[in-house]
Protein backbone atom coordinates (compact mmCIF):
# COMPACT_ATOMS: atom_id res chain seq x y z
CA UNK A 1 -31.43 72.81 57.73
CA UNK A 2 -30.60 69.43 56.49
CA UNK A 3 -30.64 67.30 59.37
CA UNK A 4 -28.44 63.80 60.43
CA UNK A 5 -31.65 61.83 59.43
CA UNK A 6 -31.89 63.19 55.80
CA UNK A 7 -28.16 62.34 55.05
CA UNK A 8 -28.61 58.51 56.43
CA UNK A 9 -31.69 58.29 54.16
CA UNK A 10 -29.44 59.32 51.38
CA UNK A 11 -26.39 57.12 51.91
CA UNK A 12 -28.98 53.72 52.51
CA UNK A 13 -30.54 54.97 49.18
CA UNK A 14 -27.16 55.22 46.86
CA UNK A 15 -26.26 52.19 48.22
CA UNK A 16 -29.36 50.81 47.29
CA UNK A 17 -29.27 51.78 44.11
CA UNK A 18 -25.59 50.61 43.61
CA UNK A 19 -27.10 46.92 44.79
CA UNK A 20 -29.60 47.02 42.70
CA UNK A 21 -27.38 47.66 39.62
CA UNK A 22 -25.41 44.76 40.56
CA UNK A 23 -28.05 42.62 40.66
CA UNK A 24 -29.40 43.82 37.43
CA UNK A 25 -26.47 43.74 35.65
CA UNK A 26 -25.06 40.31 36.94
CA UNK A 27 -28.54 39.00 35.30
CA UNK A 28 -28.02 40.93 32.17
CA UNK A 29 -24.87 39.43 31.81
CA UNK A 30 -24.94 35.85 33.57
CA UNK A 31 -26.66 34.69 30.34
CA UNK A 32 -23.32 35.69 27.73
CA UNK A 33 -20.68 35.04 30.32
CA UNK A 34 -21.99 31.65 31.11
CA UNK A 35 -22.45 30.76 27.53
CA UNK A 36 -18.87 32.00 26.97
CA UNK A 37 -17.48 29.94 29.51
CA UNK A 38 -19.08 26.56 28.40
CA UNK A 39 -18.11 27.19 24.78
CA UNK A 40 -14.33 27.71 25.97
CA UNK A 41 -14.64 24.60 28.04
CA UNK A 42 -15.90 22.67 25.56
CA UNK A 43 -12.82 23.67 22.70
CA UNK A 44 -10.46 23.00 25.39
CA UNK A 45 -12.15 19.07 25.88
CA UNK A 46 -12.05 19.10 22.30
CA UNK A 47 -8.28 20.04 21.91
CA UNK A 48 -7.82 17.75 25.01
CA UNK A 49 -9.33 14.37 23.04
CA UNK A 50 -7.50 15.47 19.86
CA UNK A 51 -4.11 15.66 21.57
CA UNK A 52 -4.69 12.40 23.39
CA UNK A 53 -5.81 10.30 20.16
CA UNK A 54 -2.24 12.60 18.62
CA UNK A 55 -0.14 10.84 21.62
CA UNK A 56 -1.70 7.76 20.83
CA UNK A 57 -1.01 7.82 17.08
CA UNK A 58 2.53 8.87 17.92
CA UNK A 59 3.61 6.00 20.81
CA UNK A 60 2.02 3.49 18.15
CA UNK A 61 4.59 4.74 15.45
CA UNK A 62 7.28 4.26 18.54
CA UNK A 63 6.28 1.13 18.94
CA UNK A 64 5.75 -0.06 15.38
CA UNK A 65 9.48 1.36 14.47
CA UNK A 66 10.86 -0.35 17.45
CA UNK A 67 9.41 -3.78 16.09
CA UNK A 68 10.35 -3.11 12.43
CA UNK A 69 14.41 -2.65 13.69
CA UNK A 70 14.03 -5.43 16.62
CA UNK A 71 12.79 -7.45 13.64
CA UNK A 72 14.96 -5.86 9.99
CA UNK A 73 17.45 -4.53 11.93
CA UNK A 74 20.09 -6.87 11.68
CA UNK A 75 19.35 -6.88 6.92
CA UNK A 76 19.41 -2.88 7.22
CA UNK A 77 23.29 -3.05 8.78
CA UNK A 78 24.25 -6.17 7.24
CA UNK A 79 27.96 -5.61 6.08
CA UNK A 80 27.86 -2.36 6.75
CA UNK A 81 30.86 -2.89 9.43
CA UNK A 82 32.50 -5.85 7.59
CA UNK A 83 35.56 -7.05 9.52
CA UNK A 84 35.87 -4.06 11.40
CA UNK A 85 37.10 -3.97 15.20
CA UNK A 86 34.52 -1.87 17.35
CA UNK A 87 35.25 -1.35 20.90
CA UNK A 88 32.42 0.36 23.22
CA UNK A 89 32.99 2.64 25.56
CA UNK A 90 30.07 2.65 28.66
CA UNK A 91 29.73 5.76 30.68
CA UNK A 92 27.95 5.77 34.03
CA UNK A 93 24.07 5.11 34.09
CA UNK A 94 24.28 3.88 30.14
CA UNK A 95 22.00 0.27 31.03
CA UNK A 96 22.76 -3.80 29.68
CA UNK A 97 20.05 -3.45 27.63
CA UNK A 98 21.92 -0.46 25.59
CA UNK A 99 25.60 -2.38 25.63
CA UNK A 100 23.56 -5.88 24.40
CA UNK A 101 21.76 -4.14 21.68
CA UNK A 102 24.21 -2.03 20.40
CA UNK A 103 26.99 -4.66 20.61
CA UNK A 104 24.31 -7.08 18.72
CA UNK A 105 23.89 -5.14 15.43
CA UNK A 106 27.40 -4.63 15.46
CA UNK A 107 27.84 -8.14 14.77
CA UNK A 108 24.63 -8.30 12.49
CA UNK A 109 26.49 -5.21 10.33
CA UNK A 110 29.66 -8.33 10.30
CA UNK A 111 31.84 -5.92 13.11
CA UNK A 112 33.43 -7.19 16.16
CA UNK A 113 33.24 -5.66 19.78
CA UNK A 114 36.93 -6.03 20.44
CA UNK A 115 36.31 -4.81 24.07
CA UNK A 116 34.16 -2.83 26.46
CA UNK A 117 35.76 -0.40 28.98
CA UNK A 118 33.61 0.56 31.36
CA UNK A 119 34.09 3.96 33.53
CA UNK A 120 33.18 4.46 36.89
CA UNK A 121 32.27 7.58 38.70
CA UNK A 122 35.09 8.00 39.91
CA UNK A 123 37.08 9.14 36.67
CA UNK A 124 34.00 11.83 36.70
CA UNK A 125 34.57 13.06 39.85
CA UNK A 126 37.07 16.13 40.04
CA UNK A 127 38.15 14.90 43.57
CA UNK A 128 40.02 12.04 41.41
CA UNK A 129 42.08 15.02 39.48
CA UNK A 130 45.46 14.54 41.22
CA UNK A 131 45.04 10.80 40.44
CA UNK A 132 44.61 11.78 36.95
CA UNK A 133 47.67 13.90 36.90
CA UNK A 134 49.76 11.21 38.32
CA UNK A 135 49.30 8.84 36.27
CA UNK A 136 49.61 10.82 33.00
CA UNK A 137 53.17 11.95 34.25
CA UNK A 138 54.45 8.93 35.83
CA UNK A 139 55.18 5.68 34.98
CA UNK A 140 52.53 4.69 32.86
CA UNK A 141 53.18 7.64 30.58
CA UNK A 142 53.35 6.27 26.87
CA UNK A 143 56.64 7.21 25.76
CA UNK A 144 55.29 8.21 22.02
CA UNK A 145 52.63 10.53 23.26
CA UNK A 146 52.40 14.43 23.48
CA UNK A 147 49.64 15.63 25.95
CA UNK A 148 48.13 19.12 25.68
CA UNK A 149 49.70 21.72 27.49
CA UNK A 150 47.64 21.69 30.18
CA UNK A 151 47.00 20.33 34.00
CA UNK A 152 43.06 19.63 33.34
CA UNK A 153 42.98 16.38 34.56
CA UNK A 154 39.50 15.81 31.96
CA UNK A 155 41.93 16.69 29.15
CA UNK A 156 44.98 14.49 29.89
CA UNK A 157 42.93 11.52 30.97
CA UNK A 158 40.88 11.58 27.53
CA UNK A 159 44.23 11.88 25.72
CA UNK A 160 46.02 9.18 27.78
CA UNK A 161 42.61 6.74 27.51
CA UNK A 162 42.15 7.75 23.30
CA UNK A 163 46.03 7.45 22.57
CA UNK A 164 46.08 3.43 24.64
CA UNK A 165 42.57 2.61 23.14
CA UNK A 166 42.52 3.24 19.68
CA UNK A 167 45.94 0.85 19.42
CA UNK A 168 48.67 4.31 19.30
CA UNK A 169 52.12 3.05 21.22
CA UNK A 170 52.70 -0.48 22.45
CA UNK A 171 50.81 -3.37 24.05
CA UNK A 172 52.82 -2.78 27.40
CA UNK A 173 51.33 0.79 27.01
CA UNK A 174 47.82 -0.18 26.89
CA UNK A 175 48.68 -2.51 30.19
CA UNK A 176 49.71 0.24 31.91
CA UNK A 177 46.95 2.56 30.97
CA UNK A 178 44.42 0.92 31.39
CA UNK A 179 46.34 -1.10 34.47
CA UNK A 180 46.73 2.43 36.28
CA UNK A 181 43.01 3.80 35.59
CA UNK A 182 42.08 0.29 37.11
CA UNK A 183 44.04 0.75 40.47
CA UNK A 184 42.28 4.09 40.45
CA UNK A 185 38.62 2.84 40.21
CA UNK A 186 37.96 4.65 36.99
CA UNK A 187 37.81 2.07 34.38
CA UNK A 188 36.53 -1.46 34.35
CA UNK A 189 37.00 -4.02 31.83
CA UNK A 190 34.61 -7.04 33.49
CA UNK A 191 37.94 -9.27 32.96
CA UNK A 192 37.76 -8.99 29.31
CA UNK A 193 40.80 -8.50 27.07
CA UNK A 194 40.90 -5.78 24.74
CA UNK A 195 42.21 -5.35 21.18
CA UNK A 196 42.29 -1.46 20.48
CA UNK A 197 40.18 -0.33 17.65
CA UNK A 198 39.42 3.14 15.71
CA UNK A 199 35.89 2.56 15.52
CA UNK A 200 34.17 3.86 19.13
CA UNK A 201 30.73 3.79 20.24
CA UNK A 202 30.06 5.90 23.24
CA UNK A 203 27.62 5.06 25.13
CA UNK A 204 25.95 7.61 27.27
CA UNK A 205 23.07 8.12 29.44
CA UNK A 206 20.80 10.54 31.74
CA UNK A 207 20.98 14.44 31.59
CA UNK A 208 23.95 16.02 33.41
CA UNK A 209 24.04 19.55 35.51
CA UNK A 210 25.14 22.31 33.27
CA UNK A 211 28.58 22.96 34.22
CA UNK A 212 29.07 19.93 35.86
CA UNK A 213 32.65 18.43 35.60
CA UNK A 214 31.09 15.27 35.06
CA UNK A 215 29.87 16.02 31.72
CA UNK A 216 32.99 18.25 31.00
CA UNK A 217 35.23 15.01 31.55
CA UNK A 218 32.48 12.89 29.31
CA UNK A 219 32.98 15.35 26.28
CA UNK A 220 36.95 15.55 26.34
CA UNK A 221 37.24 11.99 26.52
CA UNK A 222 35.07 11.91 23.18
CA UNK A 223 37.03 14.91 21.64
CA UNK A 224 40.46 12.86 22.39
CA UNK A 225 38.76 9.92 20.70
CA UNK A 226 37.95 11.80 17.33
CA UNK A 227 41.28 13.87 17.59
CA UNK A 228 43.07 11.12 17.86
CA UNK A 229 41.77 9.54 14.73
CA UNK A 230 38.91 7.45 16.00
CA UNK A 231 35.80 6.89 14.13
CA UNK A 232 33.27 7.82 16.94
CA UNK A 233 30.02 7.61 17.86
CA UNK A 234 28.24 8.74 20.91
CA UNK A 235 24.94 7.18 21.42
CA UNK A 236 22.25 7.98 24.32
CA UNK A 237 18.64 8.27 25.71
CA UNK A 238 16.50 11.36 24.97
CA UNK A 239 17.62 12.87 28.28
CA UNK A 240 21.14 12.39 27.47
CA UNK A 241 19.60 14.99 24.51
CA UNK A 242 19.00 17.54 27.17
CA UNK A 243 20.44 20.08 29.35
CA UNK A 244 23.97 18.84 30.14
CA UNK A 245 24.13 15.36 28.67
CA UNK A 246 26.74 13.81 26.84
CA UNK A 247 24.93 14.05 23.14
CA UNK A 248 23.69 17.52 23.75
CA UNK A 249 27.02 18.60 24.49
CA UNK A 250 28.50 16.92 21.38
CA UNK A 251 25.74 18.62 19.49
CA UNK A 252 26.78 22.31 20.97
CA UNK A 253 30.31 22.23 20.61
CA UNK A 254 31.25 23.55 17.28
CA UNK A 255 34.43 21.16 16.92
CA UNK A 256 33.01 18.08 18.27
CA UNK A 257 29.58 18.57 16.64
CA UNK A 258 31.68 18.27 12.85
CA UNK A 259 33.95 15.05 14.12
CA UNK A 260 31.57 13.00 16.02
CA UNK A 261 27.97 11.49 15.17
CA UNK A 262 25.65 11.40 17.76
CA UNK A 263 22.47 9.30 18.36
CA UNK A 264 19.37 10.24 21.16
CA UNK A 265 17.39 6.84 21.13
CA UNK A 266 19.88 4.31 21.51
CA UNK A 267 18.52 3.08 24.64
CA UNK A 268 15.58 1.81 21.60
CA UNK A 269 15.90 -1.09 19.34
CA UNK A 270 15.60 1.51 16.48
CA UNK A 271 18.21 3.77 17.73
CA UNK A 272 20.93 0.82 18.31
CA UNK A 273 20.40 0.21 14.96
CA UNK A 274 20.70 4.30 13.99
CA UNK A 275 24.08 3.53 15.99
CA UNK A 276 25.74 1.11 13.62
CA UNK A 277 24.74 2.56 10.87
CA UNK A 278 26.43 6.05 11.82
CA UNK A 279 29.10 4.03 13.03
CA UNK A 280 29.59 2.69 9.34
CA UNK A 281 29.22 6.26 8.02
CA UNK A 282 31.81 7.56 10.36
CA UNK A 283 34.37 4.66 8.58
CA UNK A 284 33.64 7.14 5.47
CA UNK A 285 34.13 10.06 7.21
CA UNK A 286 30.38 10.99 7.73
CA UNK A 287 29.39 13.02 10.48
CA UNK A 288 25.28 12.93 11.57
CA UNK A 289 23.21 13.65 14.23
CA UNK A 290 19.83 11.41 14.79
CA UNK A 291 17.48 10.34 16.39
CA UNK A 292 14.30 12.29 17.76
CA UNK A 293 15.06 15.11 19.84
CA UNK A 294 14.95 18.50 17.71
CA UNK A 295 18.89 18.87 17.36
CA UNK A 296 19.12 15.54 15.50
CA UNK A 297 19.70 16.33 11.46
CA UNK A 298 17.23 13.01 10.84
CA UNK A 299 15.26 10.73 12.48
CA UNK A 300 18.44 8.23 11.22
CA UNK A 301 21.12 7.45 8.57
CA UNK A 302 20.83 6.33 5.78
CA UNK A 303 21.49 2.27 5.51
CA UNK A 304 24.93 1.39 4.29
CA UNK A 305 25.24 0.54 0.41
């Protein structure tokens, strides 16, 4: 009979034997594995340093084209808006430094900035709907324009602000407009007068919620500018490229996308100067996208002849 003794000694010895082959195999195969290992950590250091040295090369070809339009910017647009009226239109979070710079090759290119109208928040917030409404149906209403059929306050507000801005109706109109949006919080003007004009630059910033009424607001107003007749341009950081900004969502929408240029880098020296020169295409009735995000057509337009 096999006793308890006999099947102990058994069990100790397979498991023995199992240790054993563990420990031989884990030093017949320490040797390849570890020489595996270091190889792949070496091609990933190598792919590391030639990525780096890539980022390197790339931010000083930033850098350099940001010099060459801070310092030829103003003989690539010369003339290219000659004696044209330009008014700018600054949504919320678009900086000074993109209003300056844009509003400076403008007059390089021989344009005017005939005004800048500012809007708040507030016209972006649905909560200021009813406001909307109001005014579009009261008072203030120009007597020569048609809205859409339509209570979306985003749609009647674009078409009230495109119709006053781009010089459609009377001066009393555009005093009462822009008057009414002003008593509202939604549009600012800094004090400044302003002439309506047909050539637009919108200028845009930051990536916006997808969805977000916000952004829907921002893209009617544009799509009342170019319906309207305006020459328009929206112009924006690479964010506003992204998600649910402003130039992404110009870039997406099959109708806006043919009537309105676009530029991503405006918030660059080189991309201001991408703006005006769109701008002057737009006068000519051509439609780009540019700048460096991969939905741009080209990196920018070509300069004005």
């Amino acid at each position: 009979m096999i006793s308890f003794r006999y099947h102990l000694v058994s069990i100790v010895a397979v498991f023995l034997a199992l240790a054993l082959g563990i420990v031989v195999g884990t030093t017949a195969l320490n040797g390849p594995i570890t020489k595996d290992l270091r190889n792949q950590k070496n091609d990933a250091e190598k792919q590391r340093d030639a990525l780096a040295t890539q980022v390197k090369q790339l931010t000083g070809q930033v850098d350099d084209a940001g010099q060459f339009a801070s310092t030829y910017g103003a003989q690539l647009v010369a003339n290219a808006l000659a004696d044209k009226n330009v008014l700018e239109v600054v949504l919320p979070g678009a900086t000074n430094d993109m209003q300056d710079g844009v509003a400076q090759q403008v007059s390089a290119a021989g344009g005017t900035i005939t005004g800048r109208v500012t809007i708040t928040s507030a016209y972006l917030d649905p909560s200021g709907g009813a406001g909307i409404n109001s005014l579009a149906t009261g008072p203030a209403h120009p007597p020569g324009l048609t809205f859409t059929e339509t209570n979306n306050a985003d749609v009647l507000g674009g078409e009230l602000l495109a119709y006053v801005l781009l010089g459609k109706g009377q001066q009393t109109d555009l005093t009462q407009v822009m008057g009414g949006f002003a008593a509202l919080h939604m549009v600012s003007t800094n004090g400044q007068d302003i002439t309506p004009a047909t050539n637009v630059v919108v200028l845009g910033h930051g990536a916006i919620p997808s969805k977000d009424y916000a952004g829907t607001a921002e893209l009617s107003l544009v799509t009342a500018l170019a319906e309207a007749g305006g020459h328009v341009v929206v112009a924006g950081d690479g964010a506003s490229a992204s998600k649910g900004g402003l130039v992404s969502l110009v870039r997406k929408s099959k109708t806006t996308r043919q009537e309105v240029s676009s530029v991503d880098n405006a918030n660059t020296a080189f991309g201001q100067v991408s703006a005006v020169l769109a701008l002057a295409g737009a006068t000519k009735g051509l439609v780009g996208h540019y700048g460096t995000d991969q939905s741009a057509d080209a990196l920018y337009p070509a300069p004005a002849k």
